[in-house]
PDB file of N, CA and C in Angstrom:
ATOM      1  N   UNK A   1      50.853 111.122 100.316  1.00  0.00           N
ATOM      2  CA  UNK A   1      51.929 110.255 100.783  1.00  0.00           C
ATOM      3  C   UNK A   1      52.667 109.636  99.604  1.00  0.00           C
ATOM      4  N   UNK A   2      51.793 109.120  98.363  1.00  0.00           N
ATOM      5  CA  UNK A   2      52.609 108.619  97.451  1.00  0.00           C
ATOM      6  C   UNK A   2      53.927 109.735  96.580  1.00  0.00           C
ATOM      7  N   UNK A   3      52.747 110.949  96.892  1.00  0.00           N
ATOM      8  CA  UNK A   3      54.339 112.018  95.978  1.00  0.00           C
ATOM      9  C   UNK A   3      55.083 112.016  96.786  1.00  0.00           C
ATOM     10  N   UNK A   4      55.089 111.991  98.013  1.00  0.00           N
ATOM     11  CA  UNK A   4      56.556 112.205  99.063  1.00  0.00           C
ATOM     12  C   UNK A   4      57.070 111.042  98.765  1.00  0.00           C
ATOM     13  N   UNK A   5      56.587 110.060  98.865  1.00  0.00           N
ATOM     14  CA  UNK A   5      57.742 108.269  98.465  1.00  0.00           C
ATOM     15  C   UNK A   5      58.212 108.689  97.017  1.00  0.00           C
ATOM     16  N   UNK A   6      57.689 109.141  96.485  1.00  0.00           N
ATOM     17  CA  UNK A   6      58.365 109.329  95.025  1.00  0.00           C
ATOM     18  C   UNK A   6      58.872 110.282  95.145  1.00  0.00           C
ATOM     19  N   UNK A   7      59.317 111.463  95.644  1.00  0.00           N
ATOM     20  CA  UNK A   7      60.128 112.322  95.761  1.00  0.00           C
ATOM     21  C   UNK A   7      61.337 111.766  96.538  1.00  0.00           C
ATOM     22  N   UNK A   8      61.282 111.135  97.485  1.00  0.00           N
ATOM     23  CA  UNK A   8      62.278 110.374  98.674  1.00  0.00           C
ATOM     24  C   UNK A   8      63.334 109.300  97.317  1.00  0.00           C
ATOM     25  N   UNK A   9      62.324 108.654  96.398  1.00  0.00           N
ATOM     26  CA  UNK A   9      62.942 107.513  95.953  1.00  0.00           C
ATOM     27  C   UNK A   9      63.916 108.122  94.484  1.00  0.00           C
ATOM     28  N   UNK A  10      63.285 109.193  94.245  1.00  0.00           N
ATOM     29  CA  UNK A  10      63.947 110.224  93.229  1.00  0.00           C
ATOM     30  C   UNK A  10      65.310 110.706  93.669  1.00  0.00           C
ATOM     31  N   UNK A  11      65.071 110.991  95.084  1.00  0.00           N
ATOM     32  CA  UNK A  11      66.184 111.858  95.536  1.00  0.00           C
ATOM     33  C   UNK A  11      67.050 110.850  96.154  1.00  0.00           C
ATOM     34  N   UNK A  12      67.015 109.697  96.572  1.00  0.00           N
ATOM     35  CA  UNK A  12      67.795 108.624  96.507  1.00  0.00           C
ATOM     36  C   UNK A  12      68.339 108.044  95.587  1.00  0.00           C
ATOM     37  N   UNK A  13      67.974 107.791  94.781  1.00  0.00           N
ATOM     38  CA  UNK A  13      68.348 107.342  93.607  1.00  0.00           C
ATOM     39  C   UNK A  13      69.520 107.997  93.366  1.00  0.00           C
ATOM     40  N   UNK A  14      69.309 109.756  92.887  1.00  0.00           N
ATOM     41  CA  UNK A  14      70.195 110.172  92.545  1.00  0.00           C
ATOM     42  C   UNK A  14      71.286 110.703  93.520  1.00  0.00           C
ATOM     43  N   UNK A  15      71.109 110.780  95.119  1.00  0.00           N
ATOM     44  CA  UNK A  15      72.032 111.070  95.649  1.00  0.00           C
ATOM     45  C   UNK A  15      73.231 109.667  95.567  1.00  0.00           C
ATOM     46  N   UNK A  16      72.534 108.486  95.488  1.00  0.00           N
ATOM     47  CA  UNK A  16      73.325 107.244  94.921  1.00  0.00           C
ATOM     48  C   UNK A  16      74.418 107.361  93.997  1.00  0.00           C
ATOM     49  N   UNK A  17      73.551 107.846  93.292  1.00  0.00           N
ATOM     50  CA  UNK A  17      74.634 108.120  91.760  1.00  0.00           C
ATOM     51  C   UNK A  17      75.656 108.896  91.924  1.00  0.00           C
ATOM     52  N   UNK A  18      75.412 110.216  92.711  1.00  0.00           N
ATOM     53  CA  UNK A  18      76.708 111.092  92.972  1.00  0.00           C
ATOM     54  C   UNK A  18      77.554 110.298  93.634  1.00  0.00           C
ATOM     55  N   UNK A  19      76.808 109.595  95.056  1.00  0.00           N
ATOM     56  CA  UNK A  19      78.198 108.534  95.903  1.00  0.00           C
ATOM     57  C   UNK A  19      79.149 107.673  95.022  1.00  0.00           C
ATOM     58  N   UNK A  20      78.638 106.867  94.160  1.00  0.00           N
ATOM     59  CA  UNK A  20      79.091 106.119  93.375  1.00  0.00           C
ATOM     60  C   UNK A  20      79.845 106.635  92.304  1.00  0.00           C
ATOM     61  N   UNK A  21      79.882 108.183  91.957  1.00  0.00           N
ATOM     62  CA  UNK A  21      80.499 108.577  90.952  1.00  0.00           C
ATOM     63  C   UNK A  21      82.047 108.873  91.548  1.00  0.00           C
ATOM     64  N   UNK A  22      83.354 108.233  90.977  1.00  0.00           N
ATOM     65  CA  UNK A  22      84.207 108.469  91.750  1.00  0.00           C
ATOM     66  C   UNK A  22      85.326 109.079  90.363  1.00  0.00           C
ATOM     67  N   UNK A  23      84.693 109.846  88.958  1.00  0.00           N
ATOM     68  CA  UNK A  23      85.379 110.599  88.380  1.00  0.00           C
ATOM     69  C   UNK A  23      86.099 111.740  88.686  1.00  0.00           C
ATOM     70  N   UNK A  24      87.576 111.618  88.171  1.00  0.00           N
ATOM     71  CA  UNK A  24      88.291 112.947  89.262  1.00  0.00           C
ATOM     72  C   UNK A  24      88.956 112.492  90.138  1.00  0.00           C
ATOM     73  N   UNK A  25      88.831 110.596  91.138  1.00  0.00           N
ATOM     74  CA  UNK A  25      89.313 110.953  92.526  1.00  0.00           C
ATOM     75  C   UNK A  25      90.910 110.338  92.765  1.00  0.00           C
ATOM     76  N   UNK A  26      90.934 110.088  91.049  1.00  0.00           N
ATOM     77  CA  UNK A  26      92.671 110.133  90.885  1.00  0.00           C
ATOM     78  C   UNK A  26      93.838 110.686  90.842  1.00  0.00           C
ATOM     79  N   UNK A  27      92.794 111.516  90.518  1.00  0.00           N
ATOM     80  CA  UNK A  27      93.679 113.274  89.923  1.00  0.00           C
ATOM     81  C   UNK A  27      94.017 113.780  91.103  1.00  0.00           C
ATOM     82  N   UNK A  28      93.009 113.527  92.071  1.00  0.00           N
ATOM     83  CA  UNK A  28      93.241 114.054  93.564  1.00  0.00           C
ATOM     84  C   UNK A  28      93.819 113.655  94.458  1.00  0.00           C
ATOM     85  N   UNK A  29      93.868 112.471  93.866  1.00  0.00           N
ATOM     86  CA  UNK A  29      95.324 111.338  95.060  1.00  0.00           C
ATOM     87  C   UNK A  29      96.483 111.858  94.517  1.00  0.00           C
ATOM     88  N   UNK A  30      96.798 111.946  93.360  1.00  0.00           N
ATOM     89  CA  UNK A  30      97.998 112.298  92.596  1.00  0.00           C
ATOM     90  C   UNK A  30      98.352 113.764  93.251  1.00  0.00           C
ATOM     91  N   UNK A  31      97.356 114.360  93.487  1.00  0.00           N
ATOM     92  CA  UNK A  31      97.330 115.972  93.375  1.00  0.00           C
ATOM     93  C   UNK A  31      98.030 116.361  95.400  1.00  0.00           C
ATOM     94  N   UNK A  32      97.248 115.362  95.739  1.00  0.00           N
ATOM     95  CA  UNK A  32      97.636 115.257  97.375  1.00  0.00           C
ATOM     96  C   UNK A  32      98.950 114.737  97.825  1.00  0.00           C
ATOM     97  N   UNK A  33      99.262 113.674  97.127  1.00  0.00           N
ATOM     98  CA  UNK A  33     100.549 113.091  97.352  1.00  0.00           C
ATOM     99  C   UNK A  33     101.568 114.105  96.498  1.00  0.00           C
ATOM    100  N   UNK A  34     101.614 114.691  95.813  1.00  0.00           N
ATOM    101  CA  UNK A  34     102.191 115.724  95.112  1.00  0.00           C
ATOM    102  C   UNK A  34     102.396 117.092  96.252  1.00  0.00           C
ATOM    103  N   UNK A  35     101.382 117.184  96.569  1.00  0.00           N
ATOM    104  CA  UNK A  35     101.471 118.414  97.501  1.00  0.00           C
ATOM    105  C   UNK A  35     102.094 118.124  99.080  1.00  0.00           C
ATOM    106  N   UNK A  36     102.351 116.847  99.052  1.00  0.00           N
ATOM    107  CA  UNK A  36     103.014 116.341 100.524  1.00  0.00           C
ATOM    108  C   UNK A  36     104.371 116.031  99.987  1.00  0.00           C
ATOM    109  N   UNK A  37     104.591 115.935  99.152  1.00  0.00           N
ATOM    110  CA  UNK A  37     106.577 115.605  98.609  1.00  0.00           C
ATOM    111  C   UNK A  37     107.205 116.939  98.589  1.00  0.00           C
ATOM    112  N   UNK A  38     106.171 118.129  97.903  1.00  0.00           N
ATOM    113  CA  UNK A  38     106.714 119.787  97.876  1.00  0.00           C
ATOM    114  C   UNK A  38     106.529 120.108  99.582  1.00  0.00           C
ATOM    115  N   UNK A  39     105.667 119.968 100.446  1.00  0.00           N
ATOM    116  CA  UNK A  39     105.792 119.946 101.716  1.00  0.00           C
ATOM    117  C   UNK A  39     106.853 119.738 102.206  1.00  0.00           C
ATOM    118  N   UNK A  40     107.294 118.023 102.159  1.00  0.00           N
ATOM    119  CA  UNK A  40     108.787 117.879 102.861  1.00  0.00           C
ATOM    120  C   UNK A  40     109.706 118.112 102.303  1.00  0.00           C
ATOM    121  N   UNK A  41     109.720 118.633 101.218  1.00  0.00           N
ATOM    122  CA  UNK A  41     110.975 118.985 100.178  1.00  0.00           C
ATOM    123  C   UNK A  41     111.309 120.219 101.369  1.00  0.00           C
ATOM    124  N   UNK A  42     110.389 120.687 101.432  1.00  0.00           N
ATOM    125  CA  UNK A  42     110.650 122.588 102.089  1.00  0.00           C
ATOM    126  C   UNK A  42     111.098 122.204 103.096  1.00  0.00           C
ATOM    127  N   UNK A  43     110.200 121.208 103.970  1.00  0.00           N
ATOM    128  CA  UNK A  43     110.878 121.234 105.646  1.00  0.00           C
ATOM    129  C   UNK A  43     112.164 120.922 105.305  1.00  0.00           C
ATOM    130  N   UNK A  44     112.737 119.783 104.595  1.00  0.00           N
ATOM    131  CA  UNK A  44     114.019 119.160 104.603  1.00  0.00           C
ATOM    132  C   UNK A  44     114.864 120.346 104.202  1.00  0.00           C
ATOM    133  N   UNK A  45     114.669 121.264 103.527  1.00  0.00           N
ATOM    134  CA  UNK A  45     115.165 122.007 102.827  1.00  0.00           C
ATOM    135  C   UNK A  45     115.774 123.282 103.809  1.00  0.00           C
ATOM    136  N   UNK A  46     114.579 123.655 104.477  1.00  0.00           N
ATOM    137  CA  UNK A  46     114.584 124.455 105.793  1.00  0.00           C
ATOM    138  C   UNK A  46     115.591 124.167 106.891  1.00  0.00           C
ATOM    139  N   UNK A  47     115.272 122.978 107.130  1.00  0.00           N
ATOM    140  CA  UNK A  47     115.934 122.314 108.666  1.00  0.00           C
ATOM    141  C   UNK A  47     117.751 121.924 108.242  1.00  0.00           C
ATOM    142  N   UNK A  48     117.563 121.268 107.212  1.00  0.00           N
ATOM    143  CA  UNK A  48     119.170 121.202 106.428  1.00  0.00           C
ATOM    144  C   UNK A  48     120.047 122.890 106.206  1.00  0.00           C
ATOM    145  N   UNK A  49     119.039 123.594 106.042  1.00  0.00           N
ATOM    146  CA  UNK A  49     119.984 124.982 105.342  1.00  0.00           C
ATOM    147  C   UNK A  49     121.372 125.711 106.651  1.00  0.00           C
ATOM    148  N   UNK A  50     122.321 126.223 106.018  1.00  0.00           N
ATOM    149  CA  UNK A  50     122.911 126.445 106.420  1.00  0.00           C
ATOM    150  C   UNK A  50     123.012 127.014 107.561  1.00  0.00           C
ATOM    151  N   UNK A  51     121.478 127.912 107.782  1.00  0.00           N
ATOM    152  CA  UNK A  51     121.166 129.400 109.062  1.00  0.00           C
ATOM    153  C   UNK A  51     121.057 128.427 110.591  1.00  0.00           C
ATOM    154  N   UNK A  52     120.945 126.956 110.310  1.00  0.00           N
ATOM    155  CA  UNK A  52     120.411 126.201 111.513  1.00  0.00           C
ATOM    156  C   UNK A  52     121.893 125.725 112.056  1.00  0.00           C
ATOM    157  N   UNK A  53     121.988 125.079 113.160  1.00  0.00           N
ATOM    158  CA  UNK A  53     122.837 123.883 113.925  1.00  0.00           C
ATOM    159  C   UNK A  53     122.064 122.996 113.088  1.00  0.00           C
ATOM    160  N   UNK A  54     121.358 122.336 112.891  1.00  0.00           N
ATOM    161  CA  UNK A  54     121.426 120.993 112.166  1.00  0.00           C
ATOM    162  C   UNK A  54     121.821 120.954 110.716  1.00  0.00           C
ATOM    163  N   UNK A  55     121.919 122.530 109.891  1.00  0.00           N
ATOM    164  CA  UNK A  55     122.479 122.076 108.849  1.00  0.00           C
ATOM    165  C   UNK A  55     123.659 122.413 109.097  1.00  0.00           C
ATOM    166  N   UNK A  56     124.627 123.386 109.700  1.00  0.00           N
ATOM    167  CA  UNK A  56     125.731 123.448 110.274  1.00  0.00           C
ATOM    168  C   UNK A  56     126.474 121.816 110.022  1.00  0.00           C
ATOM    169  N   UNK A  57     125.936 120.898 111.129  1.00  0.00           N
ATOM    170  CA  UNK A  57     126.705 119.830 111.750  1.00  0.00           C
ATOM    171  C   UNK A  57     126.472 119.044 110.419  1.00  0.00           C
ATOM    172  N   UNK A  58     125.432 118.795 109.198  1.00  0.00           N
ATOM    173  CA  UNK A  58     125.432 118.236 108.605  1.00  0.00           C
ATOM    174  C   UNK A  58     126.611 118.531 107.417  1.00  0.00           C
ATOM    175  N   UNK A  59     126.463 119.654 107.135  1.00  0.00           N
ATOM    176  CA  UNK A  59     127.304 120.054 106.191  1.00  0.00           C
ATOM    177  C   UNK A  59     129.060 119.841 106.223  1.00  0.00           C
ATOM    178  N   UNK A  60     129.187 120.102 107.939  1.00  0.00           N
ATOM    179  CA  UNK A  60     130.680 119.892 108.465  1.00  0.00           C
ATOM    180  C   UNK A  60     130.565 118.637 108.520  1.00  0.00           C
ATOM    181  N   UNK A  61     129.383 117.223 108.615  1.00  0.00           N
ATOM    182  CA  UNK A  61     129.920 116.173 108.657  1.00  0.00           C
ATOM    183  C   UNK A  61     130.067 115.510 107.047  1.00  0.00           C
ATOM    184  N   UNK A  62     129.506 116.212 106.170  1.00  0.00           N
ATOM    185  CA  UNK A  62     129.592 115.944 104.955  1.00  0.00           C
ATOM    186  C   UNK A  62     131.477 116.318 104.044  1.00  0.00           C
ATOM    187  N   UNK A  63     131.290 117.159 105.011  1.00  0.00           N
ATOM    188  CA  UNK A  63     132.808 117.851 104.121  1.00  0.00           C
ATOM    189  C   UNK A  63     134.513 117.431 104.640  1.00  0.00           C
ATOM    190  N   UNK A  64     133.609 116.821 105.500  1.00  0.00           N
ATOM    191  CA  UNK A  64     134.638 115.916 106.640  1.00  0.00           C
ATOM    192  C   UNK A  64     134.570 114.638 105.952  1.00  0.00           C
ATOM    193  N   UNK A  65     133.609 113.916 105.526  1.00  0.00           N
ATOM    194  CA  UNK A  65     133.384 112.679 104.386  1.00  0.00           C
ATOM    195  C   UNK A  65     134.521 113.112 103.135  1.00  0.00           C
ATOM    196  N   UNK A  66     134.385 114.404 102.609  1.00  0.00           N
ATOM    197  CA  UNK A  66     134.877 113.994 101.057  1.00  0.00           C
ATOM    198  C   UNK A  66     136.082 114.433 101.492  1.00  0.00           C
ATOM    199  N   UNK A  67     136.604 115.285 102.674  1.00  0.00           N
ATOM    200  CA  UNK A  67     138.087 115.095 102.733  1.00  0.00           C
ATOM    201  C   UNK A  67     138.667 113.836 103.076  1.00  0.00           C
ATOM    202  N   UNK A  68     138.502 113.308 103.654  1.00  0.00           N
ATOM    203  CA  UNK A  68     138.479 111.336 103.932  1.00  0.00           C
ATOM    204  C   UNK A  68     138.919 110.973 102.273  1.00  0.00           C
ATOM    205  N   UNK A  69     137.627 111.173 101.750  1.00  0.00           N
ATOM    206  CA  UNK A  69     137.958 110.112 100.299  1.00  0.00           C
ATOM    207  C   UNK A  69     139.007 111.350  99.777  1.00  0.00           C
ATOM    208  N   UNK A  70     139.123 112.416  99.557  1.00  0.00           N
ATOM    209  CA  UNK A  70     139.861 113.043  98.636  1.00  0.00           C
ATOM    210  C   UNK A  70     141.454 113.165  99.435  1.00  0.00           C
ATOM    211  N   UNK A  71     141.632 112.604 100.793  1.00  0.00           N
ATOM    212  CA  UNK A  71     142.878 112.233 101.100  1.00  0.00           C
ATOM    213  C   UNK A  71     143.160 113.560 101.970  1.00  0.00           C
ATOM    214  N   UNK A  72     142.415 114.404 102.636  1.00  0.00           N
ATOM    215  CA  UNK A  72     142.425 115.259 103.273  1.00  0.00           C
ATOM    216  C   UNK A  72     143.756 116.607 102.654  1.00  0.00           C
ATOM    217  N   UNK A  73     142.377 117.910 103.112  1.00  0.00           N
ATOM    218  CA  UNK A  73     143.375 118.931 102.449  1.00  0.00           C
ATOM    219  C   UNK A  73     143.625 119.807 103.683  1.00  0.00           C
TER     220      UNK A  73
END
C-alpha cells in the first residue's frame, strides 16, 4: 500500500506541474485570434465580391457616393 501512495503522490505531483505549466499559451492566443481575422477577411471578402447581389448593391452604392462628391459624371 505504501508504494501505491507513493506512486499516486509522484504522479500527482507531476501531473500538477504540467497543469500549471502555461509556456506557449500566448503564442496560441495570438495564433487563434490571427486565424479568426484571416477567417473574416475571406468571408468579407467573399460576400462583398462582385459575383454576389450583395457586392453588386454595395459597389453601385459606393460609386453612387463618389459621383455625389465628384459632382456627378
Amino acid at each position: 500500500m505504501k508504494k501505491l501512495t507513493e506512486l499516486y503522490t509522484k504522479c500527482s505531483i507531476k501531473l500538477d506541474g504540467m497543469i500549471r505549466n502555461e509556456r506557449g499559451s500566448q503564442t496560441l492566443e495570438w495564433i487563434g485570434i490571427a486565424a479568426v481575422i484571416v477567417i473574416l477577411v475571406g468571408v468579407i471578402s467573399q460576400a462583398f465580391s462582385n459575383d454576389t447581389e450583395i457586392g453588386k448593391a454595395v459597389v453601385k452604392k459606393i460609386k453612387g457616393m463618389i459621383d455625389q462628391i465628384g459632382g456627378g459624371s
